[in-house]
PDB file of N, CA and C in Angstrom:
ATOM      1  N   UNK A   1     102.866 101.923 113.493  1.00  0.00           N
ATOM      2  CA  UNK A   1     102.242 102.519 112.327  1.00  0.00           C
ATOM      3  C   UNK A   1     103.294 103.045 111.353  1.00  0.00           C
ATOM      4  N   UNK A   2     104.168 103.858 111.666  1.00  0.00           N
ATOM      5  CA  UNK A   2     105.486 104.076 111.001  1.00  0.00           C
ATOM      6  C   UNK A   2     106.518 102.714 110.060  1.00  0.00           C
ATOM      7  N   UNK A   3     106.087 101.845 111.018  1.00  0.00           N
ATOM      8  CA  UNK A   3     106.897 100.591 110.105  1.00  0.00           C
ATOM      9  C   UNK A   3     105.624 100.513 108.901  1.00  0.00           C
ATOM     10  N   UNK A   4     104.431 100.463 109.181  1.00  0.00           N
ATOM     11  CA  UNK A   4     103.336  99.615 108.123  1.00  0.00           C
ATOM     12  C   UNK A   4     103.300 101.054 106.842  1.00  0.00           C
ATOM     13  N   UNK A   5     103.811 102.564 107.621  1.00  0.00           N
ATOM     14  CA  UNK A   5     103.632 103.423 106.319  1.00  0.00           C
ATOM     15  C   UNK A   5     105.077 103.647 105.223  1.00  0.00           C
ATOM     16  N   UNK A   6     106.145 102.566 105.865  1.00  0.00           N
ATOM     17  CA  UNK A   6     107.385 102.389 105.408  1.00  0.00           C
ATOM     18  C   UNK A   6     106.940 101.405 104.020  1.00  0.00           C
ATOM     19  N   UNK A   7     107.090 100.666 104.891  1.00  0.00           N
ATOM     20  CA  UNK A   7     106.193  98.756 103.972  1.00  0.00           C
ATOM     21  C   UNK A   7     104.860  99.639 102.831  1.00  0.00           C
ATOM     22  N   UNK A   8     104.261 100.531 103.148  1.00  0.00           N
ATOM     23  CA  UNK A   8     103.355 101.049 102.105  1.00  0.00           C
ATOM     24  C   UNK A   8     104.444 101.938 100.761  1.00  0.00           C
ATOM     25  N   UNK A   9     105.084 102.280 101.635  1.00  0.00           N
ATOM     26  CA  UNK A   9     105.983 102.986 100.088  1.00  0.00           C
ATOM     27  C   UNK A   9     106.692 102.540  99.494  1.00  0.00           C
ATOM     28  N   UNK A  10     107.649 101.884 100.263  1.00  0.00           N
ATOM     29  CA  UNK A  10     108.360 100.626  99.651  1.00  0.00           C
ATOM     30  C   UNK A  10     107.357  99.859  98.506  1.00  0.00           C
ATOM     31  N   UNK A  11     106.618  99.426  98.967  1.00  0.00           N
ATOM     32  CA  UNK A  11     105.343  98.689  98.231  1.00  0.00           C
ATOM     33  C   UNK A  11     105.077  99.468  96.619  1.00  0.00           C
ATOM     34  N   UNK A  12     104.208 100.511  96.719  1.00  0.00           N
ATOM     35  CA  UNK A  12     104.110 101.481  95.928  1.00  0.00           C
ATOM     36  C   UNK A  12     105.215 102.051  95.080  1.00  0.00           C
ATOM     37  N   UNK A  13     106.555 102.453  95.285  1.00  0.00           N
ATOM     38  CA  UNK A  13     107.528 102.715  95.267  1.00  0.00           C
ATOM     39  C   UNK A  13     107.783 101.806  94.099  1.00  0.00           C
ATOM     40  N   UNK A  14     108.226 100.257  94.408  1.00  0.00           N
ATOM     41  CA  UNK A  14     108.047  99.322  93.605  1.00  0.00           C
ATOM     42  C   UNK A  14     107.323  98.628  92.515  1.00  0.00           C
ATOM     43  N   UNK A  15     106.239  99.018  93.131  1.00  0.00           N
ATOM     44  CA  UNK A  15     104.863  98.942  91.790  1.00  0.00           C
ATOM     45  C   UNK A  15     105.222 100.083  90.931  1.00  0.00           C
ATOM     46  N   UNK A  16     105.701 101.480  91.004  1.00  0.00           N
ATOM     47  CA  UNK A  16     106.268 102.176  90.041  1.00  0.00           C
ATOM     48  C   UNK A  16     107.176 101.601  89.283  1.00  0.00           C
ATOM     49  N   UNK A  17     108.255 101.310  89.806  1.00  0.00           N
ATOM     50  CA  UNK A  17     109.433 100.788  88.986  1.00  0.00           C
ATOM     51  C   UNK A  17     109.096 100.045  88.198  1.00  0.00           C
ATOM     52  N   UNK A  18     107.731  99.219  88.507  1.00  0.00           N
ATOM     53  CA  UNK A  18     107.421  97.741  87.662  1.00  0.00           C
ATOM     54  C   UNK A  18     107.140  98.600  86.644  1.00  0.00           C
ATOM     55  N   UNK A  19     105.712  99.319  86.927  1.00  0.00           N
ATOM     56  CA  UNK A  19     105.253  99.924  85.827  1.00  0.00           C
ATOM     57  C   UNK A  19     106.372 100.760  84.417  1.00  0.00           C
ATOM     58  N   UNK A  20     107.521 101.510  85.295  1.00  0.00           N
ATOM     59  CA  UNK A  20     108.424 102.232  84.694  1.00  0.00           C
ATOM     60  C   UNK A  20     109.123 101.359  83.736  1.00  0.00           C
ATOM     61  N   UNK A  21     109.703  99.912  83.835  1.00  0.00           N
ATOM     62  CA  UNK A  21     110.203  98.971  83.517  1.00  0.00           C
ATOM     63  C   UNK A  21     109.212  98.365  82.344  1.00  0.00           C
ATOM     64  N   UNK A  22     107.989  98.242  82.429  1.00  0.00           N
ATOM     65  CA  UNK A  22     107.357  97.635  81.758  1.00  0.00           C
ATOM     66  C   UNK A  22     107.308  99.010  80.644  1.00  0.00           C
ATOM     67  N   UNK A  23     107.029 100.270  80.783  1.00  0.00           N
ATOM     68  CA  UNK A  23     107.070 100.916  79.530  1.00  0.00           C
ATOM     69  C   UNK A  23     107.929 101.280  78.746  1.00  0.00           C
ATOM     70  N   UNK A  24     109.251 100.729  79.497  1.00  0.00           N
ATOM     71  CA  UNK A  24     110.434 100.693  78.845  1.00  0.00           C
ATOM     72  C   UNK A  24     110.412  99.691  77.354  1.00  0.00           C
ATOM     73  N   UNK A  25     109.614  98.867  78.008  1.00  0.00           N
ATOM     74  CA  UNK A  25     109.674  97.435  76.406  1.00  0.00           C
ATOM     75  C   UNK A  25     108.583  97.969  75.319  1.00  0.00           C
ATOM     76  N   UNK A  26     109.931  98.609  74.314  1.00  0.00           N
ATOM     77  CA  UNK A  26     108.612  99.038  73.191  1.00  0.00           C
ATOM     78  C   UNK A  26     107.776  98.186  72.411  1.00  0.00           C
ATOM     79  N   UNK A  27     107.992  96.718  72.096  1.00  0.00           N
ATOM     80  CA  UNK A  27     107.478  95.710  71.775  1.00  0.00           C
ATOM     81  C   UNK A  27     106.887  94.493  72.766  1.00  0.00           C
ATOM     82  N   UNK A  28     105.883  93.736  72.462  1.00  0.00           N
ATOM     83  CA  UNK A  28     105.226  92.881  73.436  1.00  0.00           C
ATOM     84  C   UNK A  28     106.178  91.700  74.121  1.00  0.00           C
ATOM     85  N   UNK A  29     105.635  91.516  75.455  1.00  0.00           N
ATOM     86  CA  UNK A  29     106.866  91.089  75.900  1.00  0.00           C
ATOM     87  C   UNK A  29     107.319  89.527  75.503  1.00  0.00           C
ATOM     88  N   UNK A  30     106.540  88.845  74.714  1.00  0.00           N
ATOM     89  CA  UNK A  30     106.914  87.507  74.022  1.00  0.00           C
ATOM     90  C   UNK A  30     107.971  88.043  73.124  1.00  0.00           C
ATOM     91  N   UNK A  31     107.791  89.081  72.411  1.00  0.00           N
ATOM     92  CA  UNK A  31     109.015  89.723  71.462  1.00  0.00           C
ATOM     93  C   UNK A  31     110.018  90.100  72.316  1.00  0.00           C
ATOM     94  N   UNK A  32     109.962  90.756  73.419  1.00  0.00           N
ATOM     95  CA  UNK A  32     110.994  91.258  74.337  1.00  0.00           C
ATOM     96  C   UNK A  32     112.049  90.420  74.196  1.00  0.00           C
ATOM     97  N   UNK A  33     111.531  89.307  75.084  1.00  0.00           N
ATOM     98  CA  UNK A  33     112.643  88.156  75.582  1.00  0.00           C
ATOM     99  C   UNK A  33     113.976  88.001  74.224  1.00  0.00           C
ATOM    100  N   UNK A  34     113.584  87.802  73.190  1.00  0.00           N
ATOM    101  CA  UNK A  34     114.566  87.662  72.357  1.00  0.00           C
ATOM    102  C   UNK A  34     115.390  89.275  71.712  1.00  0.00           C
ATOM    103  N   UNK A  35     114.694  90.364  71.863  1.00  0.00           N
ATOM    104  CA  UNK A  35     115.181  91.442  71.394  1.00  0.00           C
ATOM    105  C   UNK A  35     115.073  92.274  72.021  1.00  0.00           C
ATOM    106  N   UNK A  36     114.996  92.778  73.277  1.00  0.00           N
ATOM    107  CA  UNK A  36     115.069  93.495  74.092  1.00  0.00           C
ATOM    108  C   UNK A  36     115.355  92.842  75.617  1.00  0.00           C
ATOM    109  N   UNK A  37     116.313  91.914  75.835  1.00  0.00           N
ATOM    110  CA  UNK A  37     116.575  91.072  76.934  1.00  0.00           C
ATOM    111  C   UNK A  37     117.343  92.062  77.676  1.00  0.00           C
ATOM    112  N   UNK A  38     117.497  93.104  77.635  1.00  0.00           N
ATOM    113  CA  UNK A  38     118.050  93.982  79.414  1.00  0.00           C
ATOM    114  C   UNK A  38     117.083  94.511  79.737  1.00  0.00           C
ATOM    115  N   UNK A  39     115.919  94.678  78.642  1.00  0.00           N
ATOM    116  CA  UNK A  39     114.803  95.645  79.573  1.00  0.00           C
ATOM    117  C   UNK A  39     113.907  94.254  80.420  1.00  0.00           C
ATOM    118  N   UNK A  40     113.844  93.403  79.579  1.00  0.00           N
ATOM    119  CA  UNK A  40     112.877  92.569  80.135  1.00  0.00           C
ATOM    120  C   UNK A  40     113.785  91.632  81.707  1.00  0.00           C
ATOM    121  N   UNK A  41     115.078  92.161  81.347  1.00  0.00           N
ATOM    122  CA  UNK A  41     115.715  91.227  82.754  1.00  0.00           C
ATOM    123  C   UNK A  41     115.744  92.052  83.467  1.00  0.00           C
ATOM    124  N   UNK A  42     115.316  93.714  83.029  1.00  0.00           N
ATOM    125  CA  UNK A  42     114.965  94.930  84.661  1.00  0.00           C
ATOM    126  C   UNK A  42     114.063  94.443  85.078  1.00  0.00           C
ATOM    127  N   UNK A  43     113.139  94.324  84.282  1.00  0.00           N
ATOM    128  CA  UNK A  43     111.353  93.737  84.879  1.00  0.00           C
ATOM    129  C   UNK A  43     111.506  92.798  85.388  1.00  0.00           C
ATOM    130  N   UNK A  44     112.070  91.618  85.342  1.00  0.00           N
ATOM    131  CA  UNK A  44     112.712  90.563  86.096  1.00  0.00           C
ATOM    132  C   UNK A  44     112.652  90.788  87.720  1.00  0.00           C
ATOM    133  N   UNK A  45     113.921  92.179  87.787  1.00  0.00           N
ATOM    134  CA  UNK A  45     114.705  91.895  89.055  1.00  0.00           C
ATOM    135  C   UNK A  45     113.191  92.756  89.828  1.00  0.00           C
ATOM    136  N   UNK A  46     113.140  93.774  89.056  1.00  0.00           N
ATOM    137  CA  UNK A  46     111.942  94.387  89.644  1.00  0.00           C
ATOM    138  C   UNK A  46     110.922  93.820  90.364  1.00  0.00           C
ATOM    139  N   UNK A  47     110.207  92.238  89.464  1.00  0.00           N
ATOM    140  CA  UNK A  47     109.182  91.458  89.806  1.00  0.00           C
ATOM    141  C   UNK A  47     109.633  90.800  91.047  1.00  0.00           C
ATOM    142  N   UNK A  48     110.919  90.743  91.009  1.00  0.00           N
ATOM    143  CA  UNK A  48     111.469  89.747  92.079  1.00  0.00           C
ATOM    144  C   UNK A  48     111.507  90.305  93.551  1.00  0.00           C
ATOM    145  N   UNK A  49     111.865  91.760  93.411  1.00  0.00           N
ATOM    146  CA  UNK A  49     112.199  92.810  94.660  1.00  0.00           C
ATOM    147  C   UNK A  49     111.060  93.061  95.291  1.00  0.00           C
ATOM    148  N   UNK A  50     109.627  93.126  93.927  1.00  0.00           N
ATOM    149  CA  UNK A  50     108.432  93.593  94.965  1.00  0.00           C
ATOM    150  C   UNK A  50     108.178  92.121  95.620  1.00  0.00           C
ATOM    151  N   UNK A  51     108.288  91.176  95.180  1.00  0.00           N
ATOM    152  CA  UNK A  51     108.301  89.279  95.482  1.00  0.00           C
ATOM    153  C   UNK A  51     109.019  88.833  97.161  1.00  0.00           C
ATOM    154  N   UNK A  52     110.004  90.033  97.392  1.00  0.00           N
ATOM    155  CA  UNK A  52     110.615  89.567  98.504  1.00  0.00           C
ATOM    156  C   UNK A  52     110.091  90.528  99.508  1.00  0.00           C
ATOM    157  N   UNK A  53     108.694  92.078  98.847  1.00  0.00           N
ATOM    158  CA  UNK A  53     108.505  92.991  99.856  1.00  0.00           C
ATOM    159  C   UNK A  53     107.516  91.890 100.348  1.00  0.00           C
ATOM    160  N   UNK A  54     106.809  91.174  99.800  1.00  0.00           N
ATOM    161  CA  UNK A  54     105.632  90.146 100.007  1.00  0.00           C
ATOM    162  C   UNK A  54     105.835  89.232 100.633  1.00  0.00           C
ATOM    163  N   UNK A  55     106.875  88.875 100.455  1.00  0.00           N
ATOM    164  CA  UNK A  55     107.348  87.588 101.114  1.00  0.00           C
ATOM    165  C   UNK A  55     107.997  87.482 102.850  1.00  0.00           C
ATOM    166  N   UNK A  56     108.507  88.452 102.512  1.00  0.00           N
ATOM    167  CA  UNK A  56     109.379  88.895 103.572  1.00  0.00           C
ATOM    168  C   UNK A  56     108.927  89.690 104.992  1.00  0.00           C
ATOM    169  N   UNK A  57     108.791  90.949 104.287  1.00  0.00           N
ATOM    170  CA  UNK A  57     108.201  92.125 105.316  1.00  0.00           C
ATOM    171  C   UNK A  57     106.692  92.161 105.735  1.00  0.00           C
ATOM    172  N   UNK A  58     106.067  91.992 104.693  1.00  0.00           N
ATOM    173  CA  UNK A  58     104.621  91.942 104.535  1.00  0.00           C
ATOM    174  C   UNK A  58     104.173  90.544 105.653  1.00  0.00           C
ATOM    175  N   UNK A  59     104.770  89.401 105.714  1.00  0.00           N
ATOM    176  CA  UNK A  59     104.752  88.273 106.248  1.00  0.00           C
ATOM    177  C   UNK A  59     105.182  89.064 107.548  1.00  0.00           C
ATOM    178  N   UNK A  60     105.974  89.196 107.660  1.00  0.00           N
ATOM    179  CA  UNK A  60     106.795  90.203 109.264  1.00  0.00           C
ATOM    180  C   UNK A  60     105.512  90.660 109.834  1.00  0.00           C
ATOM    181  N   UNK A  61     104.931  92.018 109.248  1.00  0.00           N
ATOM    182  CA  UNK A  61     104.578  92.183 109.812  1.00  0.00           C
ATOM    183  C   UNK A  61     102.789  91.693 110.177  1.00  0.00           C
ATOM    184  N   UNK A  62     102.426  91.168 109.190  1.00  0.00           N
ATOM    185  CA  UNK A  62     100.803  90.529 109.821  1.00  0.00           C
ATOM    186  C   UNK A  62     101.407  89.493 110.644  1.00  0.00           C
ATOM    187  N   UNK A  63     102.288  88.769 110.963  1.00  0.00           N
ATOM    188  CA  UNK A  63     102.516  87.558 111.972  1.00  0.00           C
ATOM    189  C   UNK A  63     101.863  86.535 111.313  1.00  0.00           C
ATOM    190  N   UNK A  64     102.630  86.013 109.919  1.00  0.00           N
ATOM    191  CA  UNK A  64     102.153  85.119 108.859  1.00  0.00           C
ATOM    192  C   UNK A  64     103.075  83.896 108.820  1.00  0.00           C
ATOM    193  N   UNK A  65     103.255  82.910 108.932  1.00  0.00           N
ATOM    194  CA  UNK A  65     104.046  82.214 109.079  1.00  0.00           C
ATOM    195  C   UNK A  65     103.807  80.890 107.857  1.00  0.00           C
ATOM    196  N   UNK A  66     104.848  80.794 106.842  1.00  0.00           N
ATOM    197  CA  UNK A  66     104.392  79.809 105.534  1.00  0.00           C
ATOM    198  C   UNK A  66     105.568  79.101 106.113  1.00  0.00           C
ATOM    199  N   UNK A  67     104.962  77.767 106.352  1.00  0.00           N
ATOM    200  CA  UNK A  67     105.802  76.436 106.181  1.00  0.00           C
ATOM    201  C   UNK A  67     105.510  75.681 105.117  1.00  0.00           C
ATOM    202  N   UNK A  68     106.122  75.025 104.404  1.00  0.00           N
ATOM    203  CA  UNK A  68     106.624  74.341 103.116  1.00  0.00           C
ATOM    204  C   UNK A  68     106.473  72.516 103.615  1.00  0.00           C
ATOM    205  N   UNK A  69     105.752  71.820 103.070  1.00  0.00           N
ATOM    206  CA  UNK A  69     106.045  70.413 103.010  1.00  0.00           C
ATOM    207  C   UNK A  69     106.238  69.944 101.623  1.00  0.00           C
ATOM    208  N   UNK A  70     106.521  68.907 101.486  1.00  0.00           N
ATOM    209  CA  UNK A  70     106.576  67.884 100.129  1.00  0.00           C
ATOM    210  C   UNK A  70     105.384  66.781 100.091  1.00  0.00           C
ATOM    211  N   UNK A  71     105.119  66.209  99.066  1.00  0.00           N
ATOM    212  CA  UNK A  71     104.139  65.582  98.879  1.00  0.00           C
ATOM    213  C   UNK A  71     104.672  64.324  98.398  1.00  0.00           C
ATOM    214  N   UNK A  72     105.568  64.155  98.838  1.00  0.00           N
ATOM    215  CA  UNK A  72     106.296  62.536  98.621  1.00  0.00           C
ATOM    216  C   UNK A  72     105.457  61.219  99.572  1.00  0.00           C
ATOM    217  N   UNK A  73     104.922  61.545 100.976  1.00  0.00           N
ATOM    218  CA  UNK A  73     104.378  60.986 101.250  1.00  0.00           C
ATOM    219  C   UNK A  73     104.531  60.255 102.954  1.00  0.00           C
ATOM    220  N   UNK A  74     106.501  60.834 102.776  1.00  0.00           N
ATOM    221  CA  UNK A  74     106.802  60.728 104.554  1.00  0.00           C
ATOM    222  C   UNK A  74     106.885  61.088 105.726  1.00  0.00           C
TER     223      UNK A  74
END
């Protein structure tokens, strides 16, 4: 239970930062990209960090297992 209330703050924790990051961009974020490109590349790493709590830990711990094929056909 201690690991799953870790993985909950971490979680949360991160969804702040997003949020914090996102009110950082005083203009919409199609405008961002060209005139405000360090705030919008925080939101970036941000999107990416909560991306690997999901991917990673979250997968850990329900006992989730994603295998990957191609659709080439062999």
């Amino acid at each position: 239970m201690i690991r799953n209330q870790e993985l909950n703050d971490a979680i949360k924790n991160k969804i702040n930062e997003i949020y914090t990051a996102i009110d950082t961009i005083p203009v919409s974020l199609f405008e961002a990209i060209t005139t405000n490109s360090e705030q919008v590349a925080t939101l970036h790493m941000k999107l990416n960090e909560l991306g690997i709590l999901f991917s990673v830990d979250v997968r850990s711990i329900l006992s989730i297992i994603i295998t990957s094929t191609d659709n080439d056909g062999d």
